[in-house]
C-alpha atoms as a PDB file:
ATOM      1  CA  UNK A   1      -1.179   9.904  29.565  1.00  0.00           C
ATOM      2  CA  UNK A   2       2.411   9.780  29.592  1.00  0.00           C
ATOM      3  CA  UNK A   3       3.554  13.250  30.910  1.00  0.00           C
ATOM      4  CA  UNK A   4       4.469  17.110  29.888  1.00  0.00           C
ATOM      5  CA  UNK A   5       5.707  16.405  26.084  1.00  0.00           C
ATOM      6  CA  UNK A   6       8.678  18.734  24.600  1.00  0.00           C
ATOM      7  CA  UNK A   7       8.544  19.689  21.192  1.00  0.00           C
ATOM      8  CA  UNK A   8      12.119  20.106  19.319  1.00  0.00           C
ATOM      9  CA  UNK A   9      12.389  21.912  15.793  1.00  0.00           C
ATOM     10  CA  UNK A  10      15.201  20.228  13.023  1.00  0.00           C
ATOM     11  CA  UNK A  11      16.778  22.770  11.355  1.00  0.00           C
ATOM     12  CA  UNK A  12      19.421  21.867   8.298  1.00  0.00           C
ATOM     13  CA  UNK A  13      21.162  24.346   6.583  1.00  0.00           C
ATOM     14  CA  UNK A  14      18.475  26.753   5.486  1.00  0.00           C
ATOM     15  CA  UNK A  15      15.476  24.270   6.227  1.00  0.00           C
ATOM     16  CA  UNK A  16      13.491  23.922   9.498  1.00  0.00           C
ATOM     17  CA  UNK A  17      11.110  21.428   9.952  1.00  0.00           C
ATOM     18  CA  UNK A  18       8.657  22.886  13.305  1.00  0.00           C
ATOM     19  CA  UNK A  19       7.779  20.152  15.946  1.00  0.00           C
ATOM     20  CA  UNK A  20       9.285  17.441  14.442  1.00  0.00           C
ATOM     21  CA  UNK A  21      10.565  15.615  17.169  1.00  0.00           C
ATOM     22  CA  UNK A  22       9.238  15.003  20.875  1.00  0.00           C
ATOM     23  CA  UNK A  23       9.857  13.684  23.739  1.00  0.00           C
ATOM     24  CA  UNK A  24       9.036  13.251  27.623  1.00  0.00           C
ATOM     25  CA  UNK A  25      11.912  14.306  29.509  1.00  0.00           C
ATOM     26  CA  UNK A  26       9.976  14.026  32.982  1.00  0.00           C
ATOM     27  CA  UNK A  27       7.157  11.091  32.318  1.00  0.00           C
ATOM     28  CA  UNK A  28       5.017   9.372  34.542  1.00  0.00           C
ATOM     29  CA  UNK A  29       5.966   6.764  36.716  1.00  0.00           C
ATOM     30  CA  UNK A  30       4.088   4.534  34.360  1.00  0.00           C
ATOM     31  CA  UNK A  31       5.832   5.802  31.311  1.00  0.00           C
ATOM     32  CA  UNK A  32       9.437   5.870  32.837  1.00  0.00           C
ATOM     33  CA  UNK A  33      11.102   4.024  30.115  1.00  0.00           C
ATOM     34  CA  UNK A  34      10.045   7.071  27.881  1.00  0.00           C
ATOM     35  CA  UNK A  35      13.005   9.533  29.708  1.00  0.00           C
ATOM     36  CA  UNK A  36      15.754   8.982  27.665  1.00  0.00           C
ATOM     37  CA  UNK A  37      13.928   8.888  24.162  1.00  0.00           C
ATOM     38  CA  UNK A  38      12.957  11.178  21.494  1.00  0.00           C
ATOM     39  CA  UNK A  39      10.084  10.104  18.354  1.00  0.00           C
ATOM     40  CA  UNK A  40      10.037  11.383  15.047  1.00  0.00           C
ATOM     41  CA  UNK A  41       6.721  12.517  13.240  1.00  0.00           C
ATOM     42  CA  UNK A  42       7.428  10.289   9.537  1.00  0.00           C
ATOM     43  CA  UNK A  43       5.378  13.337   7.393  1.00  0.00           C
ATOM     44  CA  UNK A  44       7.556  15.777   8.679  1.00  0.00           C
ATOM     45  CA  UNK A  45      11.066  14.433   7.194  1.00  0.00           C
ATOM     46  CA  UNK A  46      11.833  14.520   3.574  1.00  0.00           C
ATOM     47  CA  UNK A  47      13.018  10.569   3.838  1.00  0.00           C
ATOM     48  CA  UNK A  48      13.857   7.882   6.021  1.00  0.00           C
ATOM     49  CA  UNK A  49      16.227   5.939   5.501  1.00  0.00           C
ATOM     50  CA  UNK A  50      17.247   1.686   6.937  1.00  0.00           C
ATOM     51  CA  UNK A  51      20.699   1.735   5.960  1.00  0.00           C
ATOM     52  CA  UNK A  52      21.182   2.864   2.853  1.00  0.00           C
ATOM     53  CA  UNK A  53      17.687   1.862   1.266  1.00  0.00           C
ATOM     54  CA  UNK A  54      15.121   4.360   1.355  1.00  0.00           C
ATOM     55  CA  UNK A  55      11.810   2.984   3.013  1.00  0.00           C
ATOM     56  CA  UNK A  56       8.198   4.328   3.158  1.00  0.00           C
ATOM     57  CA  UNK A  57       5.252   4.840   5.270  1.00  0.00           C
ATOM     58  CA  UNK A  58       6.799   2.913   8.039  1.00  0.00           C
ATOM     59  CA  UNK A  59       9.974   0.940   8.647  1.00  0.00           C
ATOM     60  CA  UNK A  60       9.292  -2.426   7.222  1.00  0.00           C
ATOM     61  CA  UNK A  61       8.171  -5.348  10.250  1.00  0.00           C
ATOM     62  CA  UNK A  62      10.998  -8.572  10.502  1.00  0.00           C
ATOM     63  CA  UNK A  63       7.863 -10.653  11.454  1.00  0.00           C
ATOM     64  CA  UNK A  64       5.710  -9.863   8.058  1.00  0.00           C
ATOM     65  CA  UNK A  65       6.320 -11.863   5.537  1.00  0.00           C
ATOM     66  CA  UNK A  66       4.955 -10.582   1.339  1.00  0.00           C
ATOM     67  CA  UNK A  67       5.614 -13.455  -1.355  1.00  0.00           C
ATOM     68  CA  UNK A  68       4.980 -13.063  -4.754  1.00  0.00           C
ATOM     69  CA  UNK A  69       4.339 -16.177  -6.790  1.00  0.00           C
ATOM     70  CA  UNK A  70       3.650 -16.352 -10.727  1.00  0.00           C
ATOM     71  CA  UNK A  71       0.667 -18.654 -11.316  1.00  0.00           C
ATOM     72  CA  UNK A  72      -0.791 -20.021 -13.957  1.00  0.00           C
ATOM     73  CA  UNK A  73      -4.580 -19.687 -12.428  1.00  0.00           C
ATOM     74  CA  UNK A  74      -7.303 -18.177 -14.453  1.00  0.00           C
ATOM     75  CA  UNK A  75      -8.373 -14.820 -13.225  1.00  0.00           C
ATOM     76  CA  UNK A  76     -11.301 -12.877 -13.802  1.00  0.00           C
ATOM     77  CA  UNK A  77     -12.261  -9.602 -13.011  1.00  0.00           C
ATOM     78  CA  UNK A  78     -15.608  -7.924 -13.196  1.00  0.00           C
ATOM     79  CA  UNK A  79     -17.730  -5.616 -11.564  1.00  0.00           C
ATOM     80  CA  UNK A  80     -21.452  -5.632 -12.256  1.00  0.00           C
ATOM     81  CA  UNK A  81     -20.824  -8.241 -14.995  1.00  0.00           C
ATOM     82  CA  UNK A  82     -18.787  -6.109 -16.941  1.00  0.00           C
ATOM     83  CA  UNK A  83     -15.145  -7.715 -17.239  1.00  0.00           C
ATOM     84  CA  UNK A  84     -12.488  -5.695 -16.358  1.00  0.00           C
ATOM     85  CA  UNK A  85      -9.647  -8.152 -16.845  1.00  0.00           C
ATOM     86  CA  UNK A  86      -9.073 -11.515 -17.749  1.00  0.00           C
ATOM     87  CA  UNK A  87      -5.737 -13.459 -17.378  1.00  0.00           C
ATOM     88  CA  UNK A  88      -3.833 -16.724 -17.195  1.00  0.00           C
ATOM     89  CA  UNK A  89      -0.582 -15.248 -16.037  1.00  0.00           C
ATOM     90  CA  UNK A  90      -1.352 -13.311 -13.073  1.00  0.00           C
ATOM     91  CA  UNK A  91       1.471 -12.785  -9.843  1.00  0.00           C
ATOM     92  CA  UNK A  92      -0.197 -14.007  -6.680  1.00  0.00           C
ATOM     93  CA  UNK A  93       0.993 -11.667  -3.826  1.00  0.00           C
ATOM     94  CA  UNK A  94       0.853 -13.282  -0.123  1.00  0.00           C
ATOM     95  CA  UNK A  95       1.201 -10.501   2.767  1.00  0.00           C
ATOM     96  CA  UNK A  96       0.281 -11.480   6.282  1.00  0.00           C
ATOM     97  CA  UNK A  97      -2.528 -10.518   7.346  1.00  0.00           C
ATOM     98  CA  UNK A  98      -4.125  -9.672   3.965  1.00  0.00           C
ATOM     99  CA  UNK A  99      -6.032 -11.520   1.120  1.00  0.00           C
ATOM    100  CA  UNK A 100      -4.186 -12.799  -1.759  1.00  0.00           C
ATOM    101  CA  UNK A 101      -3.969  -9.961  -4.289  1.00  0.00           C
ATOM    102  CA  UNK A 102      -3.849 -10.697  -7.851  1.00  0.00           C
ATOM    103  CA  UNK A 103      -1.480  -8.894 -10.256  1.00  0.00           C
ATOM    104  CA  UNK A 104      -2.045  -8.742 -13.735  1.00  0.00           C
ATOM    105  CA  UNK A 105      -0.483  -8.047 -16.545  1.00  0.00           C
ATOM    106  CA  UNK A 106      -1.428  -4.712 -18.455  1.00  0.00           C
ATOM    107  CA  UNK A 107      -2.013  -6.316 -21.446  1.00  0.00           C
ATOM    108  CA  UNK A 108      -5.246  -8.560 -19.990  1.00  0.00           C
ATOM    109  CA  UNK A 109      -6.587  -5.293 -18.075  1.00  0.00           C
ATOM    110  CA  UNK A 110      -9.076  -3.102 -20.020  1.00  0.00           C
ATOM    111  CA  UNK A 111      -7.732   0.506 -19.662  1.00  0.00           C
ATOM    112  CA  UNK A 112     -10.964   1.453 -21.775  1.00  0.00           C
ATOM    113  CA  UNK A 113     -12.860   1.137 -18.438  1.00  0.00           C
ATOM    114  CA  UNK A 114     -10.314   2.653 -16.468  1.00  0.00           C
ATOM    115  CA  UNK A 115      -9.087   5.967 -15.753  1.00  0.00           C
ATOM    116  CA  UNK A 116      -6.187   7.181 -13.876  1.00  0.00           C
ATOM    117  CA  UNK A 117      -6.912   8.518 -10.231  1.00  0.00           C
ATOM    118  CA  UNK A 118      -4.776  11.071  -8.421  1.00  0.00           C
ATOM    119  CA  UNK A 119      -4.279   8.614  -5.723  1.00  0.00           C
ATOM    120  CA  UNK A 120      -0.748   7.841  -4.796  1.00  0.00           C
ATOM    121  CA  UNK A 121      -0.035   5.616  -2.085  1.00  0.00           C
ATOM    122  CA  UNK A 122       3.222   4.180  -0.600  1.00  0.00           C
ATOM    123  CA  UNK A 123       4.328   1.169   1.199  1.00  0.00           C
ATOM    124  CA  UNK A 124       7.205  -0.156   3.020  1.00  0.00           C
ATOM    125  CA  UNK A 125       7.568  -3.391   0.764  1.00  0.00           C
ATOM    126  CA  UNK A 126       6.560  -2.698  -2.369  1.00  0.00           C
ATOM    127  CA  UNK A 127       7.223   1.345  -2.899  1.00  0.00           C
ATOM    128  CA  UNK A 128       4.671   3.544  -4.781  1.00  0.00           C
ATOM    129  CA  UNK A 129       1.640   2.496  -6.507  1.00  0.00           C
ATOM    130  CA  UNK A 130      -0.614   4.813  -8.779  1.00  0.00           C
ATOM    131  CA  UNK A 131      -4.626   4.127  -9.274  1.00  0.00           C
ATOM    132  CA  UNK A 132      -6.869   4.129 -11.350  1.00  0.00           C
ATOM    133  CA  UNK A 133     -10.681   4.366 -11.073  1.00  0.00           C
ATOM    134  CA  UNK A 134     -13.899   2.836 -12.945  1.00  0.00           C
ATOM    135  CA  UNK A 135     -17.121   4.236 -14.143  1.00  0.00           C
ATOM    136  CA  UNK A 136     -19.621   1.378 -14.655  1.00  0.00           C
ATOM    137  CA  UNK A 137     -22.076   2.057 -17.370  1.00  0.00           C
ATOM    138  CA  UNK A 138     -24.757   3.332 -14.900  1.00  0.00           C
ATOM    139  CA  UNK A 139     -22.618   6.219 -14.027  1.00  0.00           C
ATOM    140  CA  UNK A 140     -21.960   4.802 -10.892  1.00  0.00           C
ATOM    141  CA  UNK A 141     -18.610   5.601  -9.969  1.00  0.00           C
ATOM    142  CA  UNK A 142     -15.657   3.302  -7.913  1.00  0.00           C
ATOM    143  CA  UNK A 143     -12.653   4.996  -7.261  1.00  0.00           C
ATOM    144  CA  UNK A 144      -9.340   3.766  -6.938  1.00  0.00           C
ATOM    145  CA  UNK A 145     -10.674   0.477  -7.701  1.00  0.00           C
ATOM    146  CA  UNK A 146      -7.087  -0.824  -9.184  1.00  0.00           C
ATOM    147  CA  UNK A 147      -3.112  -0.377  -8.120  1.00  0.00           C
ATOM    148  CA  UNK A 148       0.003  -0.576  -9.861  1.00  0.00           C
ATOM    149  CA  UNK A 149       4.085   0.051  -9.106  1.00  0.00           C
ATOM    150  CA  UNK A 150       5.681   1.069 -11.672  1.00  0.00           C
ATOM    151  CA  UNK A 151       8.602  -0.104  -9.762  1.00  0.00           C
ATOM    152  CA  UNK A 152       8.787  -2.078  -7.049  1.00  0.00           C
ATOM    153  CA  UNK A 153      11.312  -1.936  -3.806  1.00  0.00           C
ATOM    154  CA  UNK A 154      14.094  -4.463  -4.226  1.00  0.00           C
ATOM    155  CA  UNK A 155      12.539  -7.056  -1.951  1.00  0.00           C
ATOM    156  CA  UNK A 156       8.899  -7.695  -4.438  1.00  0.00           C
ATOM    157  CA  UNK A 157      10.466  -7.031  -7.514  1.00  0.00           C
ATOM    158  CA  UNK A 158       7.923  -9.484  -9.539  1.00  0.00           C
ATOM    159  CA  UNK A 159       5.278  -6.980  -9.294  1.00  0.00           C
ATOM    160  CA  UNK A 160       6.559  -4.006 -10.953  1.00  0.00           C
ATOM    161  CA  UNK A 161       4.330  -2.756 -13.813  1.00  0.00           C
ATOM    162  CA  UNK A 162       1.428  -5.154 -12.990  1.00  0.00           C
ATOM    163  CA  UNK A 163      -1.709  -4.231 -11.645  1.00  0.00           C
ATOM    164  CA  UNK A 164      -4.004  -5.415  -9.112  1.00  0.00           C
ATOM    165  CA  UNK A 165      -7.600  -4.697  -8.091  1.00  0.00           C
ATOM    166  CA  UNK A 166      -8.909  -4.487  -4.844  1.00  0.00           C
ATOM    167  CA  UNK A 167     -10.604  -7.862  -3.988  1.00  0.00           C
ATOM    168  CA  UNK A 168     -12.972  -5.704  -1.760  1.00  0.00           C
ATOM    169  CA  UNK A 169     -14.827  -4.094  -4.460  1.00  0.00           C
ATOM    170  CA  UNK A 170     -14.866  -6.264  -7.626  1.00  0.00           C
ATOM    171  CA  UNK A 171     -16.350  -9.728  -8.294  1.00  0.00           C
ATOM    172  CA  UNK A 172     -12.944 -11.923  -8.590  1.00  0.00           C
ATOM    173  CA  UNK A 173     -13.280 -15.581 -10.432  1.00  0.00           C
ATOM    174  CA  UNK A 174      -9.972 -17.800  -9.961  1.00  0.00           C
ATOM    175  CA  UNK A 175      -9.851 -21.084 -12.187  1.00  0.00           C
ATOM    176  CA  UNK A 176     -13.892 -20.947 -12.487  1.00  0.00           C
ATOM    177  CA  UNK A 177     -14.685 -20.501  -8.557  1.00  0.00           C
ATOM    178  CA  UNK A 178     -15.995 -17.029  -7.195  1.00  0.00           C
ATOM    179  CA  UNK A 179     -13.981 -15.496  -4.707  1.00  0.00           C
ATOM    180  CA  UNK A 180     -15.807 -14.099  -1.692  1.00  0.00           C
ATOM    181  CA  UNK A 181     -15.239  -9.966  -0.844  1.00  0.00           C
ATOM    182  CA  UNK A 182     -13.157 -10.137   1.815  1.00  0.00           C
ATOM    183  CA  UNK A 183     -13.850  -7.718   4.538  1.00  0.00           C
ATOM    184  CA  UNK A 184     -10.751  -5.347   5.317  1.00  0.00           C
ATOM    185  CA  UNK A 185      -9.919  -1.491   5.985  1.00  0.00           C
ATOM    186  CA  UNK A 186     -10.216  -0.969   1.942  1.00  0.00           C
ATOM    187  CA  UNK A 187     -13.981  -2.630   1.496  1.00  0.00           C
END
Protein backbone atom coordinates (compact mmCIF):
# COMPACT_ATOMS: atom_id res chain seq x y z
CA UNK A 1 0.00 0.00 0.00
CA UNK A 2 2.68 2.33 0.54
CA UNK A 3 5.78 0.77 -1.20
CA UNK A 4 8.95 -1.78 -0.78
CA UNK A 5 9.46 -1.39 3.23
CA UNK A 6 13.23 -1.64 4.69
CA UNK A 7 13.75 -3.24 7.81
CA UNK A 8 16.76 -1.78 10.09
CA UNK A 9 18.13 -3.80 13.22
CA UNK A 10 19.21 -1.46 16.65
CA UNK A 11 22.06 -2.77 18.04
CA UNK A 12 23.51 -1.18 21.58
CA UNK A 13 26.44 -2.35 23.05
CA UNK A 14 25.92 -6.08 23.26
CA UNK A 15 22.02 -5.92 22.55
CA UNK A 16 20.27 -6.12 19.13
CA UNK A 17 16.84 -5.63 18.79
CA UNK A 18 15.89 -7.44 14.89
CA UNK A 19 13.46 -5.32 12.70
CA UNK A 20 12.88 -2.72 14.89
CA UNK A 21 12.69 0.09 12.77
CA UNK A 22 11.28 0.60 9.08
CA UNK A 23 10.90 2.66 6.64
CA UNK A 24 9.99 3.40 2.82
CA UNK A 25 12.87 4.85 1.23
CA UNK A 26 11.20 4.68 -2.38
CA UNK A 27 7.16 4.96 -1.63
CA UNK A 28 4.41 5.44 -3.79
CA UNK A 29 3.47 8.49 -5.28
CA UNK A 30 0.60 8.43 -2.87
CA UNK A 31 2.75 7.84 0.13
CA UNK A 32 5.56 10.39 -0.82
CA UNK A 33 5.66 12.16 2.41
CA UNK A 34 6.81 8.69 3.86
CA UNK A 35 10.65 9.14 2.08
CA UNK A 36 12.42 10.77 4.59
CA UNK A 37 10.96 8.87 7.73
CA UNK A 38 11.68 5.92 9.75
CA UNK A 39 8.79 4.18 12.56
CA UNK A 40 9.58 2.41 15.53
CA UNK A 41 7.76 -0.93 16.57
CA UNK A 42 6.88 0.29 20.69
CA UNK A 43 7.26 -3.77 21.89
CA UNK A 44 10.50 -3.93 20.53
CA UNK A 45 12.33 -1.10 22.75
CA UNK A 46 12.98 -1.55 26.37
CA UNK A 47 11.36 2.19 27.02
CA UNK A 48 10.28 5.24 25.52
CA UNK A 49 10.86 8.04 26.74
CA UNK A 50 8.92 12.19 26.29
CA UNK A 51 11.60 14.07 27.75
CA UNK A 52 12.70 12.78 30.63
CA UNK A 53 9.37 10.98 31.83
CA UNK A 54 9.00 7.54 30.89
CA UNK A 55 5.58 6.90 29.03
CA UNK A 56 3.66 3.69 28.09
CA UNK A 57 1.73 1.97 25.50
CA UNK A 58 1.68 5.04 23.40
CA UNK A 59 2.85 8.63 23.66
CA UNK A 60 0.17 10.37 25.56
CA UNK A 61 -2.56 12.58 22.99
CA UNK A 62 -2.46 16.80 23.76
CA UNK A 63 -6.20 16.63 22.75
CA UNK A 64 -7.34 13.89 25.57
CA UNK A 65 -8.15 15.16 28.48
CA UNK A 66 -8.37 12.35 32.12
CA UNK A 67 -9.70 14.26 35.36
CA UNK A 68 -9.93 12.76 38.49
CA UNK A 69 -12.42 14.20 40.95
CA UNK A 70 -13.06 12.96 44.70
CA UNK A 71 -16.82 12.68 45.24
CA UNK A 72 -18.81 12.16 47.83
CA UNK A 73 -21.51 9.92 45.71
CA UNK A 74 -22.63 6.61 46.99
CA UNK A 75 -21.30 3.74 45.01
CA UNK A 76 -22.31 0.33 44.77
CA UNK A 77 -20.95 -2.52 43.25
CA UNK A 78 -22.44 -5.90 42.62
CA UNK A 79 -22.60 -8.55 40.28
CA UNK A 80 -25.46 -11.02 40.39
CA UNK A 81 -26.65 -9.34 43.63
CA UNK A 82 -23.72 -10.12 45.43
CA UNK A 83 -21.95 -6.73 46.57
CA UNK A 84 -18.61 -6.37 45.75
CA UNK A 85 -18.01 -2.89 47.11
CA UNK A 86 -19.72 -0.24 48.69
CA UNK A 87 -18.40 3.37 49.20
CA UNK A 88 -19.03 7.03 49.91
CA UNK A 89 -15.59 8.23 49.01
CA UNK A 90 -14.95 7.02 45.65
CA UNK A 91 -12.44 9.15 42.85
CA UNK A 92 -14.51 9.78 39.75
CA UNK A 93 -12.10 9.46 36.73
CA UNK A 94 -13.25 11.46 33.41
CA UNK A 95 -11.21 10.29 30.14
CA UNK A 96 -12.54 11.29 26.77
CA UNK A 97 -14.09 9.08 25.13
CA UNK A 98 -14.77 6.65 28.02
CA UNK A 99 -17.41 6.16 30.83
CA UNK A 100 -16.81 7.57 34.14
CA UNK A 101 -14.82 4.99 36.11
CA UNK A 102 -15.20 4.76 39.72
CA UNK A 103 -12.22 4.32 42.09
CA UNK A 104 -12.55 3.02 45.35
CA UNK A 105 -10.90 2.81 48.19
CA UNK A 106 -9.49 -0.73 49.29
CA UNK A 107 -10.96 -0.61 52.40
CA UNK A 108 -14.88 -0.60 50.90
CA UNK A 109 -13.82 -3.41 48.24
CA UNK A 110 -14.33 -7.06 49.35
CA UNK A 111 -10.99 -8.83 48.54
CA UNK A 112 -12.86 -12.05 49.92
CA UNK A 113 -14.52 -12.19 46.45
CA UNK A 114 -11.60 -11.27 44.65
CA UNK A 115 -8.53 -12.81 43.53
CA UNK A 116 -5.53 -11.46 41.92
CA UNK A 117 -5.24 -12.04 38.03
CA UNK A 118 -1.96 -12.18 36.13
CA UNK A 119 -3.16 -9.39 34.03
CA UNK A 120 -0.94 -6.40 33.81
CA UNK A 121 -1.83 -3.65 31.70
CA UNK A 122 -0.25 -0.20 31.01
CA UNK A 123 -1.33 3.16 29.99
CA UNK A 124 0.03 6.38 28.90
CA UNK A 125 -1.76 8.48 31.75
CA UNK A 126 -2.09 6.59 34.51
CA UNK A 127 1.01 3.86 34.38
CA UNK A 128 0.46 0.18 35.41
CA UNK A 129 -2.53 -1.34 36.82
CA UNK A 130 -2.78 -5.01 38.26
CA UNK A 131 -6.30 -7.11 38.26
CA UNK A 132 -8.01 -9.01 39.93
CA UNK A 133 -10.79 -11.49 39.04
CA UNK A 134 -14.24 -12.80 40.65
CA UNK A 135 -15.81 -16.13 41.06
CA UNK A 136 -19.57 -15.68 41.71
CA UNK A 137 -21.01 -18.36 43.85
CA UNK A 138 -22.26 -20.39 40.81
CA UNK A 139 -18.77 -21.00 39.75
CA UNK A 140 -19.17 -18.79 37.07
CA UNK A 141 -16.09 -17.08 36.53
CA UNK A 142 -15.30 -13.04 35.41
CA UNK A 143 -11.91 -12.27 34.92
CA UNK A 144 -10.15 -9.22 35.34
CA UNK A 145 -13.28 -7.78 36.48
CA UNK A 146 -11.36 -4.93 38.71
CA UNK A 147 -8.02 -2.54 38.19
CA UNK A 148 -5.75 -0.87 40.40
CA UNK A 149 -2.22 1.39 40.17
CA UNK A 150 -0.34 1.01 42.71
CA UNK A 151 1.15 4.16 41.52
CA UNK A 152 0.03 6.39 39.28
CA UNK A 153 2.05 8.63 36.48
CA UNK A 154 2.57 12.14 37.78
CA UNK A 155 -0.29 13.65 35.81
CA UNK A 156 -3.49 11.27 37.79
CA UNK A 157 -1.86 11.02 40.90
CA UNK A 158 -5.38 10.78 42.93
CA UNK A 159 -5.80 7.33 41.83
CA UNK A 160 -2.91 5.51 43.08
CA UNK A 161 -3.82 2.51 45.29
CA UNK A 162 -7.59 2.69 44.49
CA UNK A 163 -9.41 0.37 42.54
CA UNK A 164 -11.93 0.43 39.95
CA UNK A 165 -14.23 -2.10 38.28
CA UNK A 166 -15.11 -2.30 34.89
CA UNK A 167 -18.57 -0.63 34.42
CA UNK A 168 -19.01 -3.18 31.50
CA UNK A 169 -19.40 -6.18 33.54
CA UNK A 170 -20.82 -5.34 37.01
CA UNK A 171 -24.17 -3.84 38.07
CA UNK A 172 -22.96 -0.16 39.28
CA UNK A 173 -25.56 1.92 41.69
CA UNK A 174 -24.45 5.74 42.15
CA UNK A 175 -26.45 7.74 44.93
CA UNK A 176 -29.47 5.05 44.59
CA UNK A 177 -29.80 5.16 40.57
CA UNK A 178 -28.58 2.08 38.41
CA UNK A 179 -26.06 2.79 36.01
CA UNK A 180 -26.57 1.33 32.55
CA UNK A 181 -23.48 -1.20 31.05
CA UNK A 182 -22.00 0.86 28.82
CA UNK A 183 -20.98 -0.72 25.62
CA UNK A 184 -17.09 -0.38 24.90
CA UNK A 185 -13.98 -2.57 23.67
CA UNK A 186 -13.87 -4.11 27.45
CA UNK A 187 -17.82 -5.32 27.62
Amino acid sequence: RKGDASYFTITVGDRSAENAVWAYPDPIPEAAELADHVAFYWDRADAWYEEDEEVFVHPRDPYKRVDALPSSRHVEVRVGGELLADTHHPTLLFETGLPIRYYLPKLDVRWDRLTPAPTRTRCPYKGEARYWSHERPDGTRIDDIAWSYAESIPEIPKIAGLVAFFNERVDLTVDGVRQPRPSTPWS
